[in-house]
C-alpha atoms as a PDB file:
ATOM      1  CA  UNK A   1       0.000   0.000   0.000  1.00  0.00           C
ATOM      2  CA  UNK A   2       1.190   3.294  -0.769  1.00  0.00           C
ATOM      3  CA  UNK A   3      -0.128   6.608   1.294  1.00  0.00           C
ATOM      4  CA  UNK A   4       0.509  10.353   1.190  1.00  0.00           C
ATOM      5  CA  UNK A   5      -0.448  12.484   4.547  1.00  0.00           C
ATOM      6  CA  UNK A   6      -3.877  14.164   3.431  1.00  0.00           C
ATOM      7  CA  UNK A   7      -4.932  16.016   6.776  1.00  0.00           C
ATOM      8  CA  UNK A   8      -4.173  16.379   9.953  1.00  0.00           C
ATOM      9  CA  UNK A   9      -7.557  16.821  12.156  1.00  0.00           C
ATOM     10  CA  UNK A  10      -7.825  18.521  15.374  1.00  0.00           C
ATOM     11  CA  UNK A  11     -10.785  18.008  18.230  1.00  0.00           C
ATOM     12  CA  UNK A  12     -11.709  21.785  19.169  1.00  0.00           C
ATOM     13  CA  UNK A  13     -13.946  23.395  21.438  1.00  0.00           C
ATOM     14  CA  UNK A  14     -14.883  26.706  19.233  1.00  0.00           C
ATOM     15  CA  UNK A  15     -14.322  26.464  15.505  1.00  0.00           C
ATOM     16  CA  UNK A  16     -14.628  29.816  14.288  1.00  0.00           C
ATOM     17  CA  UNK A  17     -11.762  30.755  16.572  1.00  0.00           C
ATOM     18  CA  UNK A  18      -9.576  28.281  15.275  1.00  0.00           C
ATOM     19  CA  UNK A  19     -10.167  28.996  12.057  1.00  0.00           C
ATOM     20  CA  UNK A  20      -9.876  32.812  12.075  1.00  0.00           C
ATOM     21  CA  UNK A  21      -6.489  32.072  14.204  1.00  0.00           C
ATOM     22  CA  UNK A  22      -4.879  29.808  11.465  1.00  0.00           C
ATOM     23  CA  UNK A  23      -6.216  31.986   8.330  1.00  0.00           C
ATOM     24  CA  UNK A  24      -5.353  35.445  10.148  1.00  0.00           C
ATOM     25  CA  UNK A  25      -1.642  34.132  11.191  1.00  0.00           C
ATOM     26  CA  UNK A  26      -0.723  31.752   8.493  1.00  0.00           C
ATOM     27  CA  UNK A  27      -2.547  32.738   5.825  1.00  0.00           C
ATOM     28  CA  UNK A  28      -3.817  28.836   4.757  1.00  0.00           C
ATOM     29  CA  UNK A  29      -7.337  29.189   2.825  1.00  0.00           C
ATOM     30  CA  UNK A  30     -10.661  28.121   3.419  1.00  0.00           C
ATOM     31  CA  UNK A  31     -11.357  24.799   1.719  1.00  0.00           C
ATOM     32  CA  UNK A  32     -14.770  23.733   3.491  1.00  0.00           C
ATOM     33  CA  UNK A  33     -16.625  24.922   6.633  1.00  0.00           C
ATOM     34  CA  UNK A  34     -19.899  24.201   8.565  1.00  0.00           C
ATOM     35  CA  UNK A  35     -20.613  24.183  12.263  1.00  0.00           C
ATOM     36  CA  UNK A  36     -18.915  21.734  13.440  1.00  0.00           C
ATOM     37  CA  UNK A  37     -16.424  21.185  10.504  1.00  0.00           C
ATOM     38  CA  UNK A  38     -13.305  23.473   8.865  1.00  0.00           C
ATOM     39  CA  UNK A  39     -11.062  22.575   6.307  1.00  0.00           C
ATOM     40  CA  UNK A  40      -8.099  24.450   5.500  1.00  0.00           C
ATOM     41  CA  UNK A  41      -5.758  24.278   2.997  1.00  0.00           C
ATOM     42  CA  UNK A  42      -2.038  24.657   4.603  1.00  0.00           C
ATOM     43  CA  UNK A  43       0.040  23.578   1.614  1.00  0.00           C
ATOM     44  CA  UNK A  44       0.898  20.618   1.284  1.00  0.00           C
ATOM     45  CA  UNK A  45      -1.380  18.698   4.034  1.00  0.00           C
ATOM     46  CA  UNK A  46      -4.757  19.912   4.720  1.00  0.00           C
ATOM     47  CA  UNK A  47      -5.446  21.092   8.712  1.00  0.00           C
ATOM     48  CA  UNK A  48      -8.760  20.225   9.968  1.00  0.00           C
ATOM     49  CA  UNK A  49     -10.882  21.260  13.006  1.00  0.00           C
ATOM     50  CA  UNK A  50     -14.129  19.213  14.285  1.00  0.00           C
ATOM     51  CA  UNK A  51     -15.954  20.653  17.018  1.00  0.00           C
ATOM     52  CA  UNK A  52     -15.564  18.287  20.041  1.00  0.00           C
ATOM     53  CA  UNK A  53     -19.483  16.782  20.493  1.00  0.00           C
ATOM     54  CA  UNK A  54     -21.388  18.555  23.237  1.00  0.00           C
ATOM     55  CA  UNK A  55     -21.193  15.664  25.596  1.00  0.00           C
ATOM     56  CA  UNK A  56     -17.291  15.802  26.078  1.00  0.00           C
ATOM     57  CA  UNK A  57     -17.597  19.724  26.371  1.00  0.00           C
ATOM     58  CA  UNK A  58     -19.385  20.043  29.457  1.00  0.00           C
ATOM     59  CA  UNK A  59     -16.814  18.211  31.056  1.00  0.00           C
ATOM     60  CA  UNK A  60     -14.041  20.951  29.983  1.00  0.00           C
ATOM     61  CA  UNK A  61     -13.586  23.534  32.109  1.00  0.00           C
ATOM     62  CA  UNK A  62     -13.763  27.290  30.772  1.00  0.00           C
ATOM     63  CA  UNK A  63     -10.128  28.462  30.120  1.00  0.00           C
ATOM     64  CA  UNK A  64      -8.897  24.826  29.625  1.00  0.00           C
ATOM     65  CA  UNK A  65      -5.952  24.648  27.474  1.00  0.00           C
ATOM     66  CA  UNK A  66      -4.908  20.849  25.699  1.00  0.00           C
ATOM     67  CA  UNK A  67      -1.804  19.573  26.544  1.00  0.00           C
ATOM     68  CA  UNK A  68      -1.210  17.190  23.464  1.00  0.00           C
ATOM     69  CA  UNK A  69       2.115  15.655  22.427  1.00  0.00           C
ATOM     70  CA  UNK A  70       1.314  17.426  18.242  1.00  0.00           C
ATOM     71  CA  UNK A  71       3.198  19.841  16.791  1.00  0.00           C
ATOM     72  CA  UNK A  72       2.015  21.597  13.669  1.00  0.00           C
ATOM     73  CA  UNK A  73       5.220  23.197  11.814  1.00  0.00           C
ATOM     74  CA  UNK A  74       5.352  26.487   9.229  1.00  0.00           C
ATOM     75  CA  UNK A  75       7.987  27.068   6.949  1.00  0.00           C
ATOM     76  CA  UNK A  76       8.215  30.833   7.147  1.00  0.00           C
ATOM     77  CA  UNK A  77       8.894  32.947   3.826  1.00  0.00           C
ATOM     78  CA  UNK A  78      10.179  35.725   6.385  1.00  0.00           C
ATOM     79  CA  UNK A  79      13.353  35.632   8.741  1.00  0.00           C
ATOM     80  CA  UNK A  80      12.543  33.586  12.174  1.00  0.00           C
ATOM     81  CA  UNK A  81      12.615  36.593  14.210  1.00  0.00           C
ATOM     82  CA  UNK A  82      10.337  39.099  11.851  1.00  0.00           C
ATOM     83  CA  UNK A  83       7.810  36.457  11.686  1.00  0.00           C
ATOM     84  CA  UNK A  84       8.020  36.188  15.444  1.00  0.00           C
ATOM     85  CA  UNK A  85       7.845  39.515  15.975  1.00  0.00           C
ATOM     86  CA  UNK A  86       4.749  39.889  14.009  1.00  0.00           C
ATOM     87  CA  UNK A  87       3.138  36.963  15.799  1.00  0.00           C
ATOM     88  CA  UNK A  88       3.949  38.813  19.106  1.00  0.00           C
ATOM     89  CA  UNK A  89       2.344  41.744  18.221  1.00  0.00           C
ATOM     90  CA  UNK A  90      -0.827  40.044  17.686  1.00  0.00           C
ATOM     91  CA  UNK A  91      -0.624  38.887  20.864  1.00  0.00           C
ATOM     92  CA  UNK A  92       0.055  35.037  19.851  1.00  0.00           C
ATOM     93  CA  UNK A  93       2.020  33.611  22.547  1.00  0.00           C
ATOM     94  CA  UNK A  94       5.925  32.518  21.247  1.00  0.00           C
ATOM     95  CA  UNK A  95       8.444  31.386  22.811  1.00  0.00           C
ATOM     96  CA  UNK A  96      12.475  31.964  22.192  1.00  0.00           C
ATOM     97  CA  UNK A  97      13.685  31.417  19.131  1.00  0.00           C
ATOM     98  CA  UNK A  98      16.319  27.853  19.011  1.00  0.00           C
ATOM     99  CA  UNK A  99      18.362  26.063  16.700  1.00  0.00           C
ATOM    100  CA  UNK A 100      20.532  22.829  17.127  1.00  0.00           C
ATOM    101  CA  UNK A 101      24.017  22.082  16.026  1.00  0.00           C
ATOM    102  CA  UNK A 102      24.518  21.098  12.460  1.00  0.00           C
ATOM    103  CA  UNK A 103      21.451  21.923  11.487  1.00  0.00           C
ATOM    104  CA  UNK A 104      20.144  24.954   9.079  1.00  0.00           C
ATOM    105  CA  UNK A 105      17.199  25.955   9.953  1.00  0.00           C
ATOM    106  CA  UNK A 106      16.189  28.595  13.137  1.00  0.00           C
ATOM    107  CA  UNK A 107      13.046  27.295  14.410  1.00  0.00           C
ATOM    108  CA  UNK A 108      10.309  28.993  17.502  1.00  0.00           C
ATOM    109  CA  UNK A 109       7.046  27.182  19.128  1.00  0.00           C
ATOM    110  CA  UNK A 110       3.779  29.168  19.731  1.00  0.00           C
ATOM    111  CA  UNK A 111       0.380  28.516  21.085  1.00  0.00           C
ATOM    112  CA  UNK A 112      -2.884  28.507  19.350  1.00  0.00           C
ATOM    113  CA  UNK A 113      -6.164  29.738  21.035  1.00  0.00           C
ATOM    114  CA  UNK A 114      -6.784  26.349  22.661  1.00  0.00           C
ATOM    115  CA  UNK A 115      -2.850  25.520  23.775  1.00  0.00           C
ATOM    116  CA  UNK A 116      -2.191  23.673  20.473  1.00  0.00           C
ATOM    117  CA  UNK A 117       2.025  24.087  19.788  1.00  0.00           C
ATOM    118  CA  UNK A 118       2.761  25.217  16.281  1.00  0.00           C
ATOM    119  CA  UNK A 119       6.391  26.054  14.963  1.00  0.00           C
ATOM    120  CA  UNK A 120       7.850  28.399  12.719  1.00  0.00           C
ATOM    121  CA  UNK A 121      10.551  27.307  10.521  1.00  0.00           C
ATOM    122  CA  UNK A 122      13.072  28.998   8.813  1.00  0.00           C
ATOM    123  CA  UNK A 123      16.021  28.614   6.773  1.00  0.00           C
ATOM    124  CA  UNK A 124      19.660  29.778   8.010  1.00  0.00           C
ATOM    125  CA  UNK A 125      20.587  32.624   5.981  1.00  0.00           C
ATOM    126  CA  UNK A 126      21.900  35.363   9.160  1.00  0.00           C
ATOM    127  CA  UNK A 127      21.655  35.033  13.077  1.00  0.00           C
ATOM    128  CA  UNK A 128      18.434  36.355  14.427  1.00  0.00           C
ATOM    129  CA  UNK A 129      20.549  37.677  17.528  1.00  0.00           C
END
């Protein structure tokens, strides 16, 4: 059997949040939406979000953020530290901006609305320091 990564799905508790967090920051498009349903078109793997069903979200405490062992990761067109920076000013939470030896690429984790980490990539060209 042969298989290429479609989607990647997410459990939410508010769709339109998620949504207008991923199309406002990362600019991915739109591919189908209803109320309990968004798909988005990231690039090369679609990112889905399906409303968690009402019986599991009583049982979530307001201001509960997921603790989940996923990582979505961005290649950024920009340097690391402009497209930090930008994130930042929208209030998205970041963290510091790492690399590893040997490698070429400056990377930085964030938070999405419901404590999902995503990562910005970016290609070596200068020091962000």
């Amino acid at each position: 059997m042969n298989t290429k990564l479609d989607t990647i799905l997410f459990y939410v508790k508010n769709i339109e949040v998620m949504k207008n967090f991923y199309v406002e920051n990362f600019n991915v498009k739109v591919i189908e939406e209803d109320p309990v349903w968004v798909l988005l078109d990231a690039g090369g793997v679609n990112l889905a979000f399906h409303k968690i069903g009402d019986q599991y979200l009583e049982k979530i405490d307001e201001g509960y953020l997921y603790d989940n062992n996923t990582k979505i990761v961005f290649t950024v067109d920009l340097d690391i530290e402009s497209a930090r920076n930008e994130l930042l000013s929208k209030n998205v939470q970041m963290r510091k901006i790492k690399t590893f030896e040997n490698y070429d690429f400056w990377l930085c984790d964030g938070t999405d609305p419901e404590g999902n980490v995503f990562q910005l990539k970016s290609k070596k060209i200068k020091s962000p320091f």
